[in-house]
N, C-alpha and C. Protein backbone atom coordinates (compact mmCIF):
# COMPACT_ATOMS: atom_id res chain seq x y z
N UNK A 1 -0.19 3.80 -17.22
CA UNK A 1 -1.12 3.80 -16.12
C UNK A 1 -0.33 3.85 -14.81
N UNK A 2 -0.76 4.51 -13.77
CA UNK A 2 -0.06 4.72 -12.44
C UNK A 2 -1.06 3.86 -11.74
N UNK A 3 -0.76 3.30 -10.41
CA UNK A 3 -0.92 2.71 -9.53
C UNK A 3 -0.43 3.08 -8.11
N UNK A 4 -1.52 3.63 -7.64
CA UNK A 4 -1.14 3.76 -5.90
C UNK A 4 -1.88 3.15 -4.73
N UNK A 5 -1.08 2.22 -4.03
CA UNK A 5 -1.26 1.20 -3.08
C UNK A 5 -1.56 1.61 -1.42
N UNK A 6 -2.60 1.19 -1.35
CA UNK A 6 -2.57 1.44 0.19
C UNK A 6 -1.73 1.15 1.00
N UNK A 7 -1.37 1.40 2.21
CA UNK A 7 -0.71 0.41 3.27
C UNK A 7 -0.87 1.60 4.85
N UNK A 8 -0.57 0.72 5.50
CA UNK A 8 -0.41 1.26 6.94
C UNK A 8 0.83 1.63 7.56
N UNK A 9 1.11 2.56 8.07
CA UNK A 9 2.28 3.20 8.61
C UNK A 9 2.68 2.26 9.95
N UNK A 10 3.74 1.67 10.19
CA UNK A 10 3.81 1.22 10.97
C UNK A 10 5.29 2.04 12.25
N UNK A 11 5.87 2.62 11.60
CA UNK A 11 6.78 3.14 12.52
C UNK A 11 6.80 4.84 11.36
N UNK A 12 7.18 5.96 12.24
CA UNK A 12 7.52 7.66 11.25
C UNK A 12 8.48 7.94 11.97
N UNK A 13 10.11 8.28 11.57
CA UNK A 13 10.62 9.50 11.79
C UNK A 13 11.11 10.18 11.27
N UNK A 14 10.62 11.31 11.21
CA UNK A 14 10.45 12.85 10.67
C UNK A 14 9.81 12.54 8.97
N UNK A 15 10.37 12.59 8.01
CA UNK A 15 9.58 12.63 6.80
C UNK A 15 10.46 10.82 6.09
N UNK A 16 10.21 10.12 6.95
CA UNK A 16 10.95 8.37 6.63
C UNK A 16 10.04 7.74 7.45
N UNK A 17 8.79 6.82 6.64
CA UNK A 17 7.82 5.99 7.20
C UNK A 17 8.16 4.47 6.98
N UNK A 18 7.94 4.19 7.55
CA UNK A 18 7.62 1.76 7.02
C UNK A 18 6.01 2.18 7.23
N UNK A 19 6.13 1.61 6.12
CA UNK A 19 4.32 0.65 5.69
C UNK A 19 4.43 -0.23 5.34
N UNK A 20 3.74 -0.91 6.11
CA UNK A 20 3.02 -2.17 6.10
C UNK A 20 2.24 -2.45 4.66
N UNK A 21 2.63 -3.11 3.79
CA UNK A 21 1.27 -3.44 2.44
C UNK A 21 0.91 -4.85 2.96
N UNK A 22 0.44 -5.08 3.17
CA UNK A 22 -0.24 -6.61 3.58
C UNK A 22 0.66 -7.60 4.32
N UNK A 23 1.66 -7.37 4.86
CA UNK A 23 2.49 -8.25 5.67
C UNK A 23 4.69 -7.87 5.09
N UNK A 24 3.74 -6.84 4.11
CA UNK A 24 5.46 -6.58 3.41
C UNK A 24 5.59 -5.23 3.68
N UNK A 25 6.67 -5.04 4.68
CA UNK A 25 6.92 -3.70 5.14
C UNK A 25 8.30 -2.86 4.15
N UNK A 26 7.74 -1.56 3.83
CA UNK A 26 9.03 -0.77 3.17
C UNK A 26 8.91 0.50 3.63
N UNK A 27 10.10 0.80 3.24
CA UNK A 27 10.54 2.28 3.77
C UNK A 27 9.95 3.21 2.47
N UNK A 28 9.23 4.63 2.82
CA UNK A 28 8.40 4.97 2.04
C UNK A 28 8.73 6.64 2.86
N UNK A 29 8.63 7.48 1.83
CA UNK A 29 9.24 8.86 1.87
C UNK A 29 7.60 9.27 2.35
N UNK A 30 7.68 10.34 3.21
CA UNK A 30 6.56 10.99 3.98
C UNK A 30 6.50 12.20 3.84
N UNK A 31 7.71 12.92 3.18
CA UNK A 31 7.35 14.29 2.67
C UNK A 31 5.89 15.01 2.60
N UNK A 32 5.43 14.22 2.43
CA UNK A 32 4.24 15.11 1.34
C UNK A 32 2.77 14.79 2.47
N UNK A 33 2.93 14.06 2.91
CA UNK A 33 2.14 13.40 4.42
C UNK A 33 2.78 13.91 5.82
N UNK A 34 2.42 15.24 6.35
CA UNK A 34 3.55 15.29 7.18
C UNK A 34 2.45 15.26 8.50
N UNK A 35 1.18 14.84 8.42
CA UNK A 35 0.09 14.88 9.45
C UNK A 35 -0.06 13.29 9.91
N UNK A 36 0.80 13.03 9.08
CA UNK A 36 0.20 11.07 8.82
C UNK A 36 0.92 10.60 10.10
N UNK A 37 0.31 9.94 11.12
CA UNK A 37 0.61 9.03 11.91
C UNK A 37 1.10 7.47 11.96
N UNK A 38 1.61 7.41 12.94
CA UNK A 38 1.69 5.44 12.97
C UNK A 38 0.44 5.07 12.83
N UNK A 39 -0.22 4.26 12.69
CA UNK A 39 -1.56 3.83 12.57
C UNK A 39 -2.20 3.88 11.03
N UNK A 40 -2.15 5.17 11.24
CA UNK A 40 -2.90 5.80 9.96
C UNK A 40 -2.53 5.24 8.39
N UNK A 41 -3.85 4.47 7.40
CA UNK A 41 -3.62 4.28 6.36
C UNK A 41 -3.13 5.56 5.32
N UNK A 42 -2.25 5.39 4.17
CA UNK A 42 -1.40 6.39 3.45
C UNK A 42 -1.63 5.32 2.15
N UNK A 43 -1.73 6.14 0.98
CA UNK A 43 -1.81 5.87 -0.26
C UNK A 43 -0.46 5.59 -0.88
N UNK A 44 0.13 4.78 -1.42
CA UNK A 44 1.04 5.08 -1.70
C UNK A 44 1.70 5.39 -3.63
N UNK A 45 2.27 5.84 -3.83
CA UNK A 45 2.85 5.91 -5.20
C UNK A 45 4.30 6.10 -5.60
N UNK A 46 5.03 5.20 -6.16
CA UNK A 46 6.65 5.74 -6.18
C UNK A 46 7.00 6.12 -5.44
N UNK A 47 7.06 5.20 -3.93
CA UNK A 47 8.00 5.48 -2.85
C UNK A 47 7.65 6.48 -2.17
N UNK A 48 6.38 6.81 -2.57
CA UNK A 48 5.94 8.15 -1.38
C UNK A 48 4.52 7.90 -0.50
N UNK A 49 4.56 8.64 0.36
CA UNK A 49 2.87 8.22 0.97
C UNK A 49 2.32 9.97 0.25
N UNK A 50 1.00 9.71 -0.70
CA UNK A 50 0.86 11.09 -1.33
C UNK A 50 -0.29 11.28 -0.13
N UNK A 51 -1.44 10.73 0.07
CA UNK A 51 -2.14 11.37 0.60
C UNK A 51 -2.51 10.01 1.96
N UNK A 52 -3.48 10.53 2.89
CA UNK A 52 -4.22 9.75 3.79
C UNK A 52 -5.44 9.27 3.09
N UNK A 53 -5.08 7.83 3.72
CA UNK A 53 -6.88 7.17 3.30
C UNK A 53 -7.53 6.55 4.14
N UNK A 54 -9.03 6.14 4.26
CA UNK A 54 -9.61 6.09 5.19
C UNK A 54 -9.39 4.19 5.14
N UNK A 55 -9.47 3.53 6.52
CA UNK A 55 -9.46 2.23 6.28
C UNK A 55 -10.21 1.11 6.06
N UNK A 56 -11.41 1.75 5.13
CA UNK A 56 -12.11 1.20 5.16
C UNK A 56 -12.44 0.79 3.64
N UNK A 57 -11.57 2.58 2.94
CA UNK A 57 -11.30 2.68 1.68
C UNK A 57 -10.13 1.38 1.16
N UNK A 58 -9.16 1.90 2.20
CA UNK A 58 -7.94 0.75 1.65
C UNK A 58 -8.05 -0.54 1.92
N UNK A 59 -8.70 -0.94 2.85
CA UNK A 59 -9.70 -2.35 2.66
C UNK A 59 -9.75 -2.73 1.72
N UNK A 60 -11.40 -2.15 1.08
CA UNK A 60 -11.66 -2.71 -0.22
C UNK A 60 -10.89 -2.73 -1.45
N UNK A 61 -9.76 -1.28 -1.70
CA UNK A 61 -8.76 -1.41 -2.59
C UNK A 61 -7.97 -2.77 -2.60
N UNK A 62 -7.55 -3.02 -0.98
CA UNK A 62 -6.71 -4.31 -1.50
C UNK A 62 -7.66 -5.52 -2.06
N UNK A 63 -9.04 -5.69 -1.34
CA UNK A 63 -10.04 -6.36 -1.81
C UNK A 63 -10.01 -7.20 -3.37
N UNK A 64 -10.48 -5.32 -3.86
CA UNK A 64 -10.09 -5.42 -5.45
C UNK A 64 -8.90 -6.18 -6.05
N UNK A 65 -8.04 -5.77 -5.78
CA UNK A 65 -6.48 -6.15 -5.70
C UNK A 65 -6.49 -7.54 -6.07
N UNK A 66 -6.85 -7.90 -4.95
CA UNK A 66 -6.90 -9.49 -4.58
C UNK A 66 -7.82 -10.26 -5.74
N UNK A 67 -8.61 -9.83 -5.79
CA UNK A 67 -9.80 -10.07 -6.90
C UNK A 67 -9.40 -10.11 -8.43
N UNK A 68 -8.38 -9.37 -8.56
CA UNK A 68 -7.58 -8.83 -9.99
C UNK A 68 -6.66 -9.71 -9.93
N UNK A 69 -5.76 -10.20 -8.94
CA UNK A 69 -4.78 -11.04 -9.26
C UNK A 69 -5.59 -12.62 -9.55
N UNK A 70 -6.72 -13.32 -8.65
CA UNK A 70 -7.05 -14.22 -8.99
C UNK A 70 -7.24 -14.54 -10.41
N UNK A 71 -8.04 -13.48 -11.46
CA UNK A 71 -8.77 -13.31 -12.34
C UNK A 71 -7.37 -13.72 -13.09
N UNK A 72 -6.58 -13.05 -13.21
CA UNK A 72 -5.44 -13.05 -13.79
C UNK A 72 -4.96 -14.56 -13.98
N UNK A 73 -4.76 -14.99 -12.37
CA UNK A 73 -4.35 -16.67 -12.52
C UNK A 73 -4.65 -17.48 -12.96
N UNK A 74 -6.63 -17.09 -12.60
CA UNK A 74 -7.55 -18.16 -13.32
C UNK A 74 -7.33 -18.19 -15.05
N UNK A 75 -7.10 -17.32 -15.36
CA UNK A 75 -6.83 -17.24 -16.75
C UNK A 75 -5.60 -17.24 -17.34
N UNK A 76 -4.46 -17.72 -16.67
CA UNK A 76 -2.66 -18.06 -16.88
C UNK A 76 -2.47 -16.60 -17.47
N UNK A 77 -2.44 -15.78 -16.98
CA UNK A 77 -1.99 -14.65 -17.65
C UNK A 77 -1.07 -14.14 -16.90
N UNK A 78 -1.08 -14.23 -15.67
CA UNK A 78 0.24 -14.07 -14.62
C UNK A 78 -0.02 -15.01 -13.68
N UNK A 79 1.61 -15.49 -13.18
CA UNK A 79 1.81 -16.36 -11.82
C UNK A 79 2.42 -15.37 -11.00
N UNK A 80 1.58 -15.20 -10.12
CA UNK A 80 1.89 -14.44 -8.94
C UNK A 80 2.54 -14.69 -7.99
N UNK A 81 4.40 -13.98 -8.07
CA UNK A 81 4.75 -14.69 -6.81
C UNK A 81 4.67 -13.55 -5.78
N UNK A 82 4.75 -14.61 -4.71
CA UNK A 82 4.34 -13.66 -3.16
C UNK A 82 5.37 -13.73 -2.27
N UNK A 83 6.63 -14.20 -3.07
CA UNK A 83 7.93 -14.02 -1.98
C UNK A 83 7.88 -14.86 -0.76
N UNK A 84 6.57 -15.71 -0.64
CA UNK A 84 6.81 -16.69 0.45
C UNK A 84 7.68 -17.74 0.37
């Protein structure tokens, strides 16, 4: 199964972005996004931003997210660490 994560672009130059995923910023290849702005939410997958998403979409994705990891805890099936 693949998994691609929202996040927000917080700094671009030329095809080398940082996104923001919820307070954890990485460097993320922009190749393939070459319209994508600072601001602008980007999908992400294996180190790349593949497409633009709307933020209202990647909202609720992390939403979900969030919702999936509880479920998980509540039921000891993973301890989630958060690097804090």
């Amino acid at each position: 199964m693949c998994l691609a994560v929202p996040g927000q672009i917080v700094s671009r130059e030329g095809d080398e972005l940082v996104v923001d995923f919820q307070g954890t910023r990485s460097p993320i290849g922009g190749v393939m996004t070459p319209e994508a702005r600072c601001g602008d939410w980007v999908l992400v997958h294996a180190g790349y931003a593949i497409s633009l998403l709307d933020e209202a979409e990647a909202r609720k994705t992390w939403e979900y997210l969030r919702q999936a990891e509880q479920l998980l805890e509540s039921e000891g099936v993973a301890d989630v660490d958060h690097g804090d």
